[in-house]
C-alpha atoms as a PDB file:
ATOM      1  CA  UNK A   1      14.882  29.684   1.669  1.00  0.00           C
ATOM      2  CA  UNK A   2      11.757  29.209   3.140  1.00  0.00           C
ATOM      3  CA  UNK A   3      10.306  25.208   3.513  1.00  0.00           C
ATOM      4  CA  UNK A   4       7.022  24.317   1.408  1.00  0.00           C
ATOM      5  CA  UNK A   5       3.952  23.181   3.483  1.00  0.00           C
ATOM      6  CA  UNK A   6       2.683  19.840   2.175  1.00  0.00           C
ATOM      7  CA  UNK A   7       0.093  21.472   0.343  1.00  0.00           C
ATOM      8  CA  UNK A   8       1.645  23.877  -1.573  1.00  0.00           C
ATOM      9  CA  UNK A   9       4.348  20.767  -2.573  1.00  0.00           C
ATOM     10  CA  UNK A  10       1.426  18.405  -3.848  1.00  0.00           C
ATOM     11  CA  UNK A  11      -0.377  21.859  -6.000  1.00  0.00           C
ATOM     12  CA  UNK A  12       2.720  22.971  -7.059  1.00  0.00           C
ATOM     13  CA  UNK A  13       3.936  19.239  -8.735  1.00  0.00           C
ATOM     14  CA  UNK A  14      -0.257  17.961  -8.895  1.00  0.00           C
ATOM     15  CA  UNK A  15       1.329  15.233  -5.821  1.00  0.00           C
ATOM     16  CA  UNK A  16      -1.702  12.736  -5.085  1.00  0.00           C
ATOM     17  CA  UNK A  17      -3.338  13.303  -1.846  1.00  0.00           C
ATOM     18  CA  UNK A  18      -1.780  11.905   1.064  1.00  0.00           C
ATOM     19  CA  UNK A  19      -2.781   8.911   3.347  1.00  0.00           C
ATOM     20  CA  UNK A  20      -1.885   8.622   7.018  1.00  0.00           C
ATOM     21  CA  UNK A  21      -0.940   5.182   7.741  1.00  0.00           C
ATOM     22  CA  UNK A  22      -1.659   5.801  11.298  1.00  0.00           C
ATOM     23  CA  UNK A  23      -5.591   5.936  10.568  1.00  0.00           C
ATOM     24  CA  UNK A  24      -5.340   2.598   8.813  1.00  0.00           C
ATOM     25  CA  UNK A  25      -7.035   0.111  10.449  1.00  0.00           C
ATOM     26  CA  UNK A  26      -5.912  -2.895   8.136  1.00  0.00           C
ATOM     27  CA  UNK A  27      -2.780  -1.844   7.331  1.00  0.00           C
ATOM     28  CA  UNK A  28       0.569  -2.082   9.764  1.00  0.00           C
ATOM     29  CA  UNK A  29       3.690  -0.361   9.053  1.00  0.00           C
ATOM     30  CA  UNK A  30       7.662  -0.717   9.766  1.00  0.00           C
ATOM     31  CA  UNK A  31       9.074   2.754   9.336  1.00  0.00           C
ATOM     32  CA  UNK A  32       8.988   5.784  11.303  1.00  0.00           C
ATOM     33  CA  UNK A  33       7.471   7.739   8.870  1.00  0.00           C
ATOM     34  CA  UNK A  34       3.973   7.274   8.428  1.00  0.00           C
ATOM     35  CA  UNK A  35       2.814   8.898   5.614  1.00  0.00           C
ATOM     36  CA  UNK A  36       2.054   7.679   1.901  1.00  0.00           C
ATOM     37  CA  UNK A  37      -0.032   9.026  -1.479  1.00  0.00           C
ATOM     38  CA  UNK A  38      -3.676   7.597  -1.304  1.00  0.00           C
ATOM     39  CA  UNK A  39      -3.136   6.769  -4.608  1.00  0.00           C
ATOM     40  CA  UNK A  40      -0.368   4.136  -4.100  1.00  0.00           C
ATOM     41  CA  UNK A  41      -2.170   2.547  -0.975  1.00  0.00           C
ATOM     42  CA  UNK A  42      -5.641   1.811  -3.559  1.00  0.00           C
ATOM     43  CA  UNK A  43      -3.394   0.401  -5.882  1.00  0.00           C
ATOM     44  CA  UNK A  44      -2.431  -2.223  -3.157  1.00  0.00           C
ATOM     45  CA  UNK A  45      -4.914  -5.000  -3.167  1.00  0.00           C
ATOM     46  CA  UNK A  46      -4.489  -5.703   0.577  1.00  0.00           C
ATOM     47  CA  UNK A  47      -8.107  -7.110   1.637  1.00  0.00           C
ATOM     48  CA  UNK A  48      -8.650  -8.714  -1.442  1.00  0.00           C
ATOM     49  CA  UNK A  49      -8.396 -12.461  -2.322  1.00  0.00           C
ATOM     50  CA  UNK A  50      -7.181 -13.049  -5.714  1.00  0.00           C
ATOM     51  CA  UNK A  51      -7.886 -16.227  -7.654  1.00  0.00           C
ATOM     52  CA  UNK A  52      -6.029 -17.055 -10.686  1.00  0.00           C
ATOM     53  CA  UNK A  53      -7.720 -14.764 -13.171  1.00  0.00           C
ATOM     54  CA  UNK A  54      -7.598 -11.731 -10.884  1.00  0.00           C
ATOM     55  CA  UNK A  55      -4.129 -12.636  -9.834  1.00  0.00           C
ATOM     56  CA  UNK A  56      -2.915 -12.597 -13.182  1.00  0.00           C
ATOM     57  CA  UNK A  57      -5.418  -9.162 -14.562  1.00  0.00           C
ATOM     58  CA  UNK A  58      -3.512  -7.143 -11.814  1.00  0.00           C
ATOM     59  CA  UNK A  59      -0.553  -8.381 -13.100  1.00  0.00           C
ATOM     60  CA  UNK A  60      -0.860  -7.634 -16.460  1.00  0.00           C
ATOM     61  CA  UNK A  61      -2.863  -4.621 -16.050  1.00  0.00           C
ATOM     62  CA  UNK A  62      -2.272  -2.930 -13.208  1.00  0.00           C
ATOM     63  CA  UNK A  63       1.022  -3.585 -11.954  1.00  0.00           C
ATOM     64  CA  UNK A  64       2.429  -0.649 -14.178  1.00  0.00           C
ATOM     65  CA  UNK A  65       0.132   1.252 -12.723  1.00  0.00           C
ATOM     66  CA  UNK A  66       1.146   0.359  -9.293  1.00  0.00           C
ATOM     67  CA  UNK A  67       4.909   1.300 -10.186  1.00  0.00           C
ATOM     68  CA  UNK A  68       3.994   4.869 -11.108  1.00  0.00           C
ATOM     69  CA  UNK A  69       2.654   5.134  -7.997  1.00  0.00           C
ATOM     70  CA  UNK A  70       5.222   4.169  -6.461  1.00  0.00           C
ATOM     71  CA  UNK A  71       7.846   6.158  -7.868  1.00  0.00           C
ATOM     72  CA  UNK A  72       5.800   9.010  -7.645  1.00  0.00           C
ATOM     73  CA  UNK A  73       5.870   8.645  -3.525  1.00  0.00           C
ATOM     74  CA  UNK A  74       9.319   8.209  -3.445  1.00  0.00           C
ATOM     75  CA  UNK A  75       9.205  11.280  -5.506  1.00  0.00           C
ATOM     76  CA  UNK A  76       6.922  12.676  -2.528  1.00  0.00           C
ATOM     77  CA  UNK A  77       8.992  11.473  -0.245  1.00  0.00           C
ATOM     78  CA  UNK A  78      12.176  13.451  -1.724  1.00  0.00           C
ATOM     79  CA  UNK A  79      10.614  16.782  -1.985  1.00  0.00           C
ATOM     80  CA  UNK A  80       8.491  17.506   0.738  1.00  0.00           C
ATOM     81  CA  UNK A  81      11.715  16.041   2.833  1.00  0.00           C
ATOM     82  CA  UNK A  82      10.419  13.517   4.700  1.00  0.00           C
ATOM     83  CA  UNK A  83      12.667  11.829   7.414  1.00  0.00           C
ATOM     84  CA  UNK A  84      12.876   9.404   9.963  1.00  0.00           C
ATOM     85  CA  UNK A  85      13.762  10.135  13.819  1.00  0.00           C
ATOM     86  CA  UNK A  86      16.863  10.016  13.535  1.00  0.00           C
ATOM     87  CA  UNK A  87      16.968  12.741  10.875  1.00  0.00           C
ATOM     88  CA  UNK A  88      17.677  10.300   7.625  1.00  0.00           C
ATOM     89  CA  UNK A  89      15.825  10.498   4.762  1.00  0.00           C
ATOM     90  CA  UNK A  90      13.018   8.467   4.262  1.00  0.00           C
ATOM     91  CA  UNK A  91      13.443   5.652   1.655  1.00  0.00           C
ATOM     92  CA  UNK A  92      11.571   3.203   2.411  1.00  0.00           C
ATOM     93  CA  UNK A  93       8.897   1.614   3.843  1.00  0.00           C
ATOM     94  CA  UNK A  94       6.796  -2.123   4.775  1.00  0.00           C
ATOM     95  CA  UNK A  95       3.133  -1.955   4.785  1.00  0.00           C
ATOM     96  CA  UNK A  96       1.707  -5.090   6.170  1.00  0.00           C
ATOM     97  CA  UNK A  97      -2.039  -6.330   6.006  1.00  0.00           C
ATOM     98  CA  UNK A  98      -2.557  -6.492   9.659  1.00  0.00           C
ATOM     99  CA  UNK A  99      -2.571 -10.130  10.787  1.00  0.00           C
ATOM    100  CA  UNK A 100      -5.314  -9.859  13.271  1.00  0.00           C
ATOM    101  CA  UNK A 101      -7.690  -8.078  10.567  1.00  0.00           C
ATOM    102  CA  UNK A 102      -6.770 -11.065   8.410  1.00  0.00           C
ATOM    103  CA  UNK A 103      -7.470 -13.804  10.525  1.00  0.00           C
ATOM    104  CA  UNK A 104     -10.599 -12.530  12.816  1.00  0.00           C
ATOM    105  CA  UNK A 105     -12.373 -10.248  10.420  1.00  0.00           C
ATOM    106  CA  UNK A 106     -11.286 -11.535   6.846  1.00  0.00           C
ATOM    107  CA  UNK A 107     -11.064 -14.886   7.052  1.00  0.00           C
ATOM    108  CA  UNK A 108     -14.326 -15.693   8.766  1.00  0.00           C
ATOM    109  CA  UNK A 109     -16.741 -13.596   6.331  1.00  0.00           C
ATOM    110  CA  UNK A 110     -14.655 -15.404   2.941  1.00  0.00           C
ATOM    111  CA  UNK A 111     -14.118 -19.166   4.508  1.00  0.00           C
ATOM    112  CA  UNK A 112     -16.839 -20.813   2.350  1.00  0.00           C
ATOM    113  CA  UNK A 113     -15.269 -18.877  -1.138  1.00  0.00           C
ATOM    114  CA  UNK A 114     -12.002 -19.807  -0.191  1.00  0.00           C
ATOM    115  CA  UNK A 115     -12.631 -23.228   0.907  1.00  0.00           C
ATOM    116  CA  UNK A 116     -14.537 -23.781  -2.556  1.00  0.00           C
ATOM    117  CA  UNK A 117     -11.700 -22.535  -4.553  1.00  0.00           C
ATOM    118  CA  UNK A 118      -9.321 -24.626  -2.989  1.00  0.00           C
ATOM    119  CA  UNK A 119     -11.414 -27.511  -3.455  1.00  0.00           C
ATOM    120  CA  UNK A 120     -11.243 -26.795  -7.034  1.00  0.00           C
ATOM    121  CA  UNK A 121      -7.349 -26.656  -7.559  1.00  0.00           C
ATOM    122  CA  UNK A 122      -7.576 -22.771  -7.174  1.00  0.00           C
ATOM    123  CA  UNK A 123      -4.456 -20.867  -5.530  1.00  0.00           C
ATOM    124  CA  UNK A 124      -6.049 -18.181  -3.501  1.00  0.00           C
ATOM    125  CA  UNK A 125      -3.509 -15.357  -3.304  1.00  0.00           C
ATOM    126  CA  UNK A 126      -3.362 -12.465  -0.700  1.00  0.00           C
ATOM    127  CA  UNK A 127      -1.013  -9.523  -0.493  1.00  0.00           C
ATOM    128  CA  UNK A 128       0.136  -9.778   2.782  1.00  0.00           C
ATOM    129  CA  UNK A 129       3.468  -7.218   2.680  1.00  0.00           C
ATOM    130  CA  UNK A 130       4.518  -4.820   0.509  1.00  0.00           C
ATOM    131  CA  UNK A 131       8.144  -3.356   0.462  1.00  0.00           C
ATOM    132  CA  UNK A 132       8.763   0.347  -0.930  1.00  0.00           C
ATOM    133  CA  UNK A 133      12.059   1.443  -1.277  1.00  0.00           C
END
């Protein structure tokens, strides 16, 4: 039995494109393998700050959304037979906002929205991790 290329695995089940986490600048990751669908990774607000009211619209409204994508790179993950160095199968990952992004380049352009949303009894939320397995 012959192997699939990537491509012909993502026409063959319509897979979502692919994003190499390698070529993210923002984004740090704990796992050998170093691919995920572009879909899942837009779903991730990582870069955003979210108040209360976007906090809680992603919650309710796109946090289903974010589970289909999800599943559907684990799904990836399965069939094209993605696997770590030592030969396991991949099964998880940790994406991380990278810290030195955050703090340097982040930070400095939102410190005046931030500051006046705190000063108004706001919790400003950031996604700092996320954990796929």
């Amino acid at each position: 039995m012959e192997a699939l290329s990537l491509s012909q695995i993502q026409e063959q089940l319509r897979l979502p494109s692919v994003a190499d986490l390698r070529n993210q600048v923002h984004i740090s990751y704990w796992s050998d393998h170093h691919l995920i669908s572009q879909p899942l990774l837009n779903h991730l607000p990582f870069g955003r700050s979210l108040g209360p009211t976007t906090f809680y619209q992603y919650i309710d409204y796109q946090f289903d959304n974010l589970l289909i994508e999800a599943r559907r790179n684990l799904l990836y993950w399965t069939i094209s037979g993605a696997r770590h160095f030592n030969q396991t199968p991949v099964s998880q990952t940790t994406l991380f906002f990278d810290e030195t992004f955050f703090w340097h380049y982040y930070i400095p352009v939102r410190t005046r929205e931030i500051t006046e949303a705190i000063l108004q009894g706001n919790r400003i939320r950031f996604l700092s991790r996320f954990l796929l397995s």
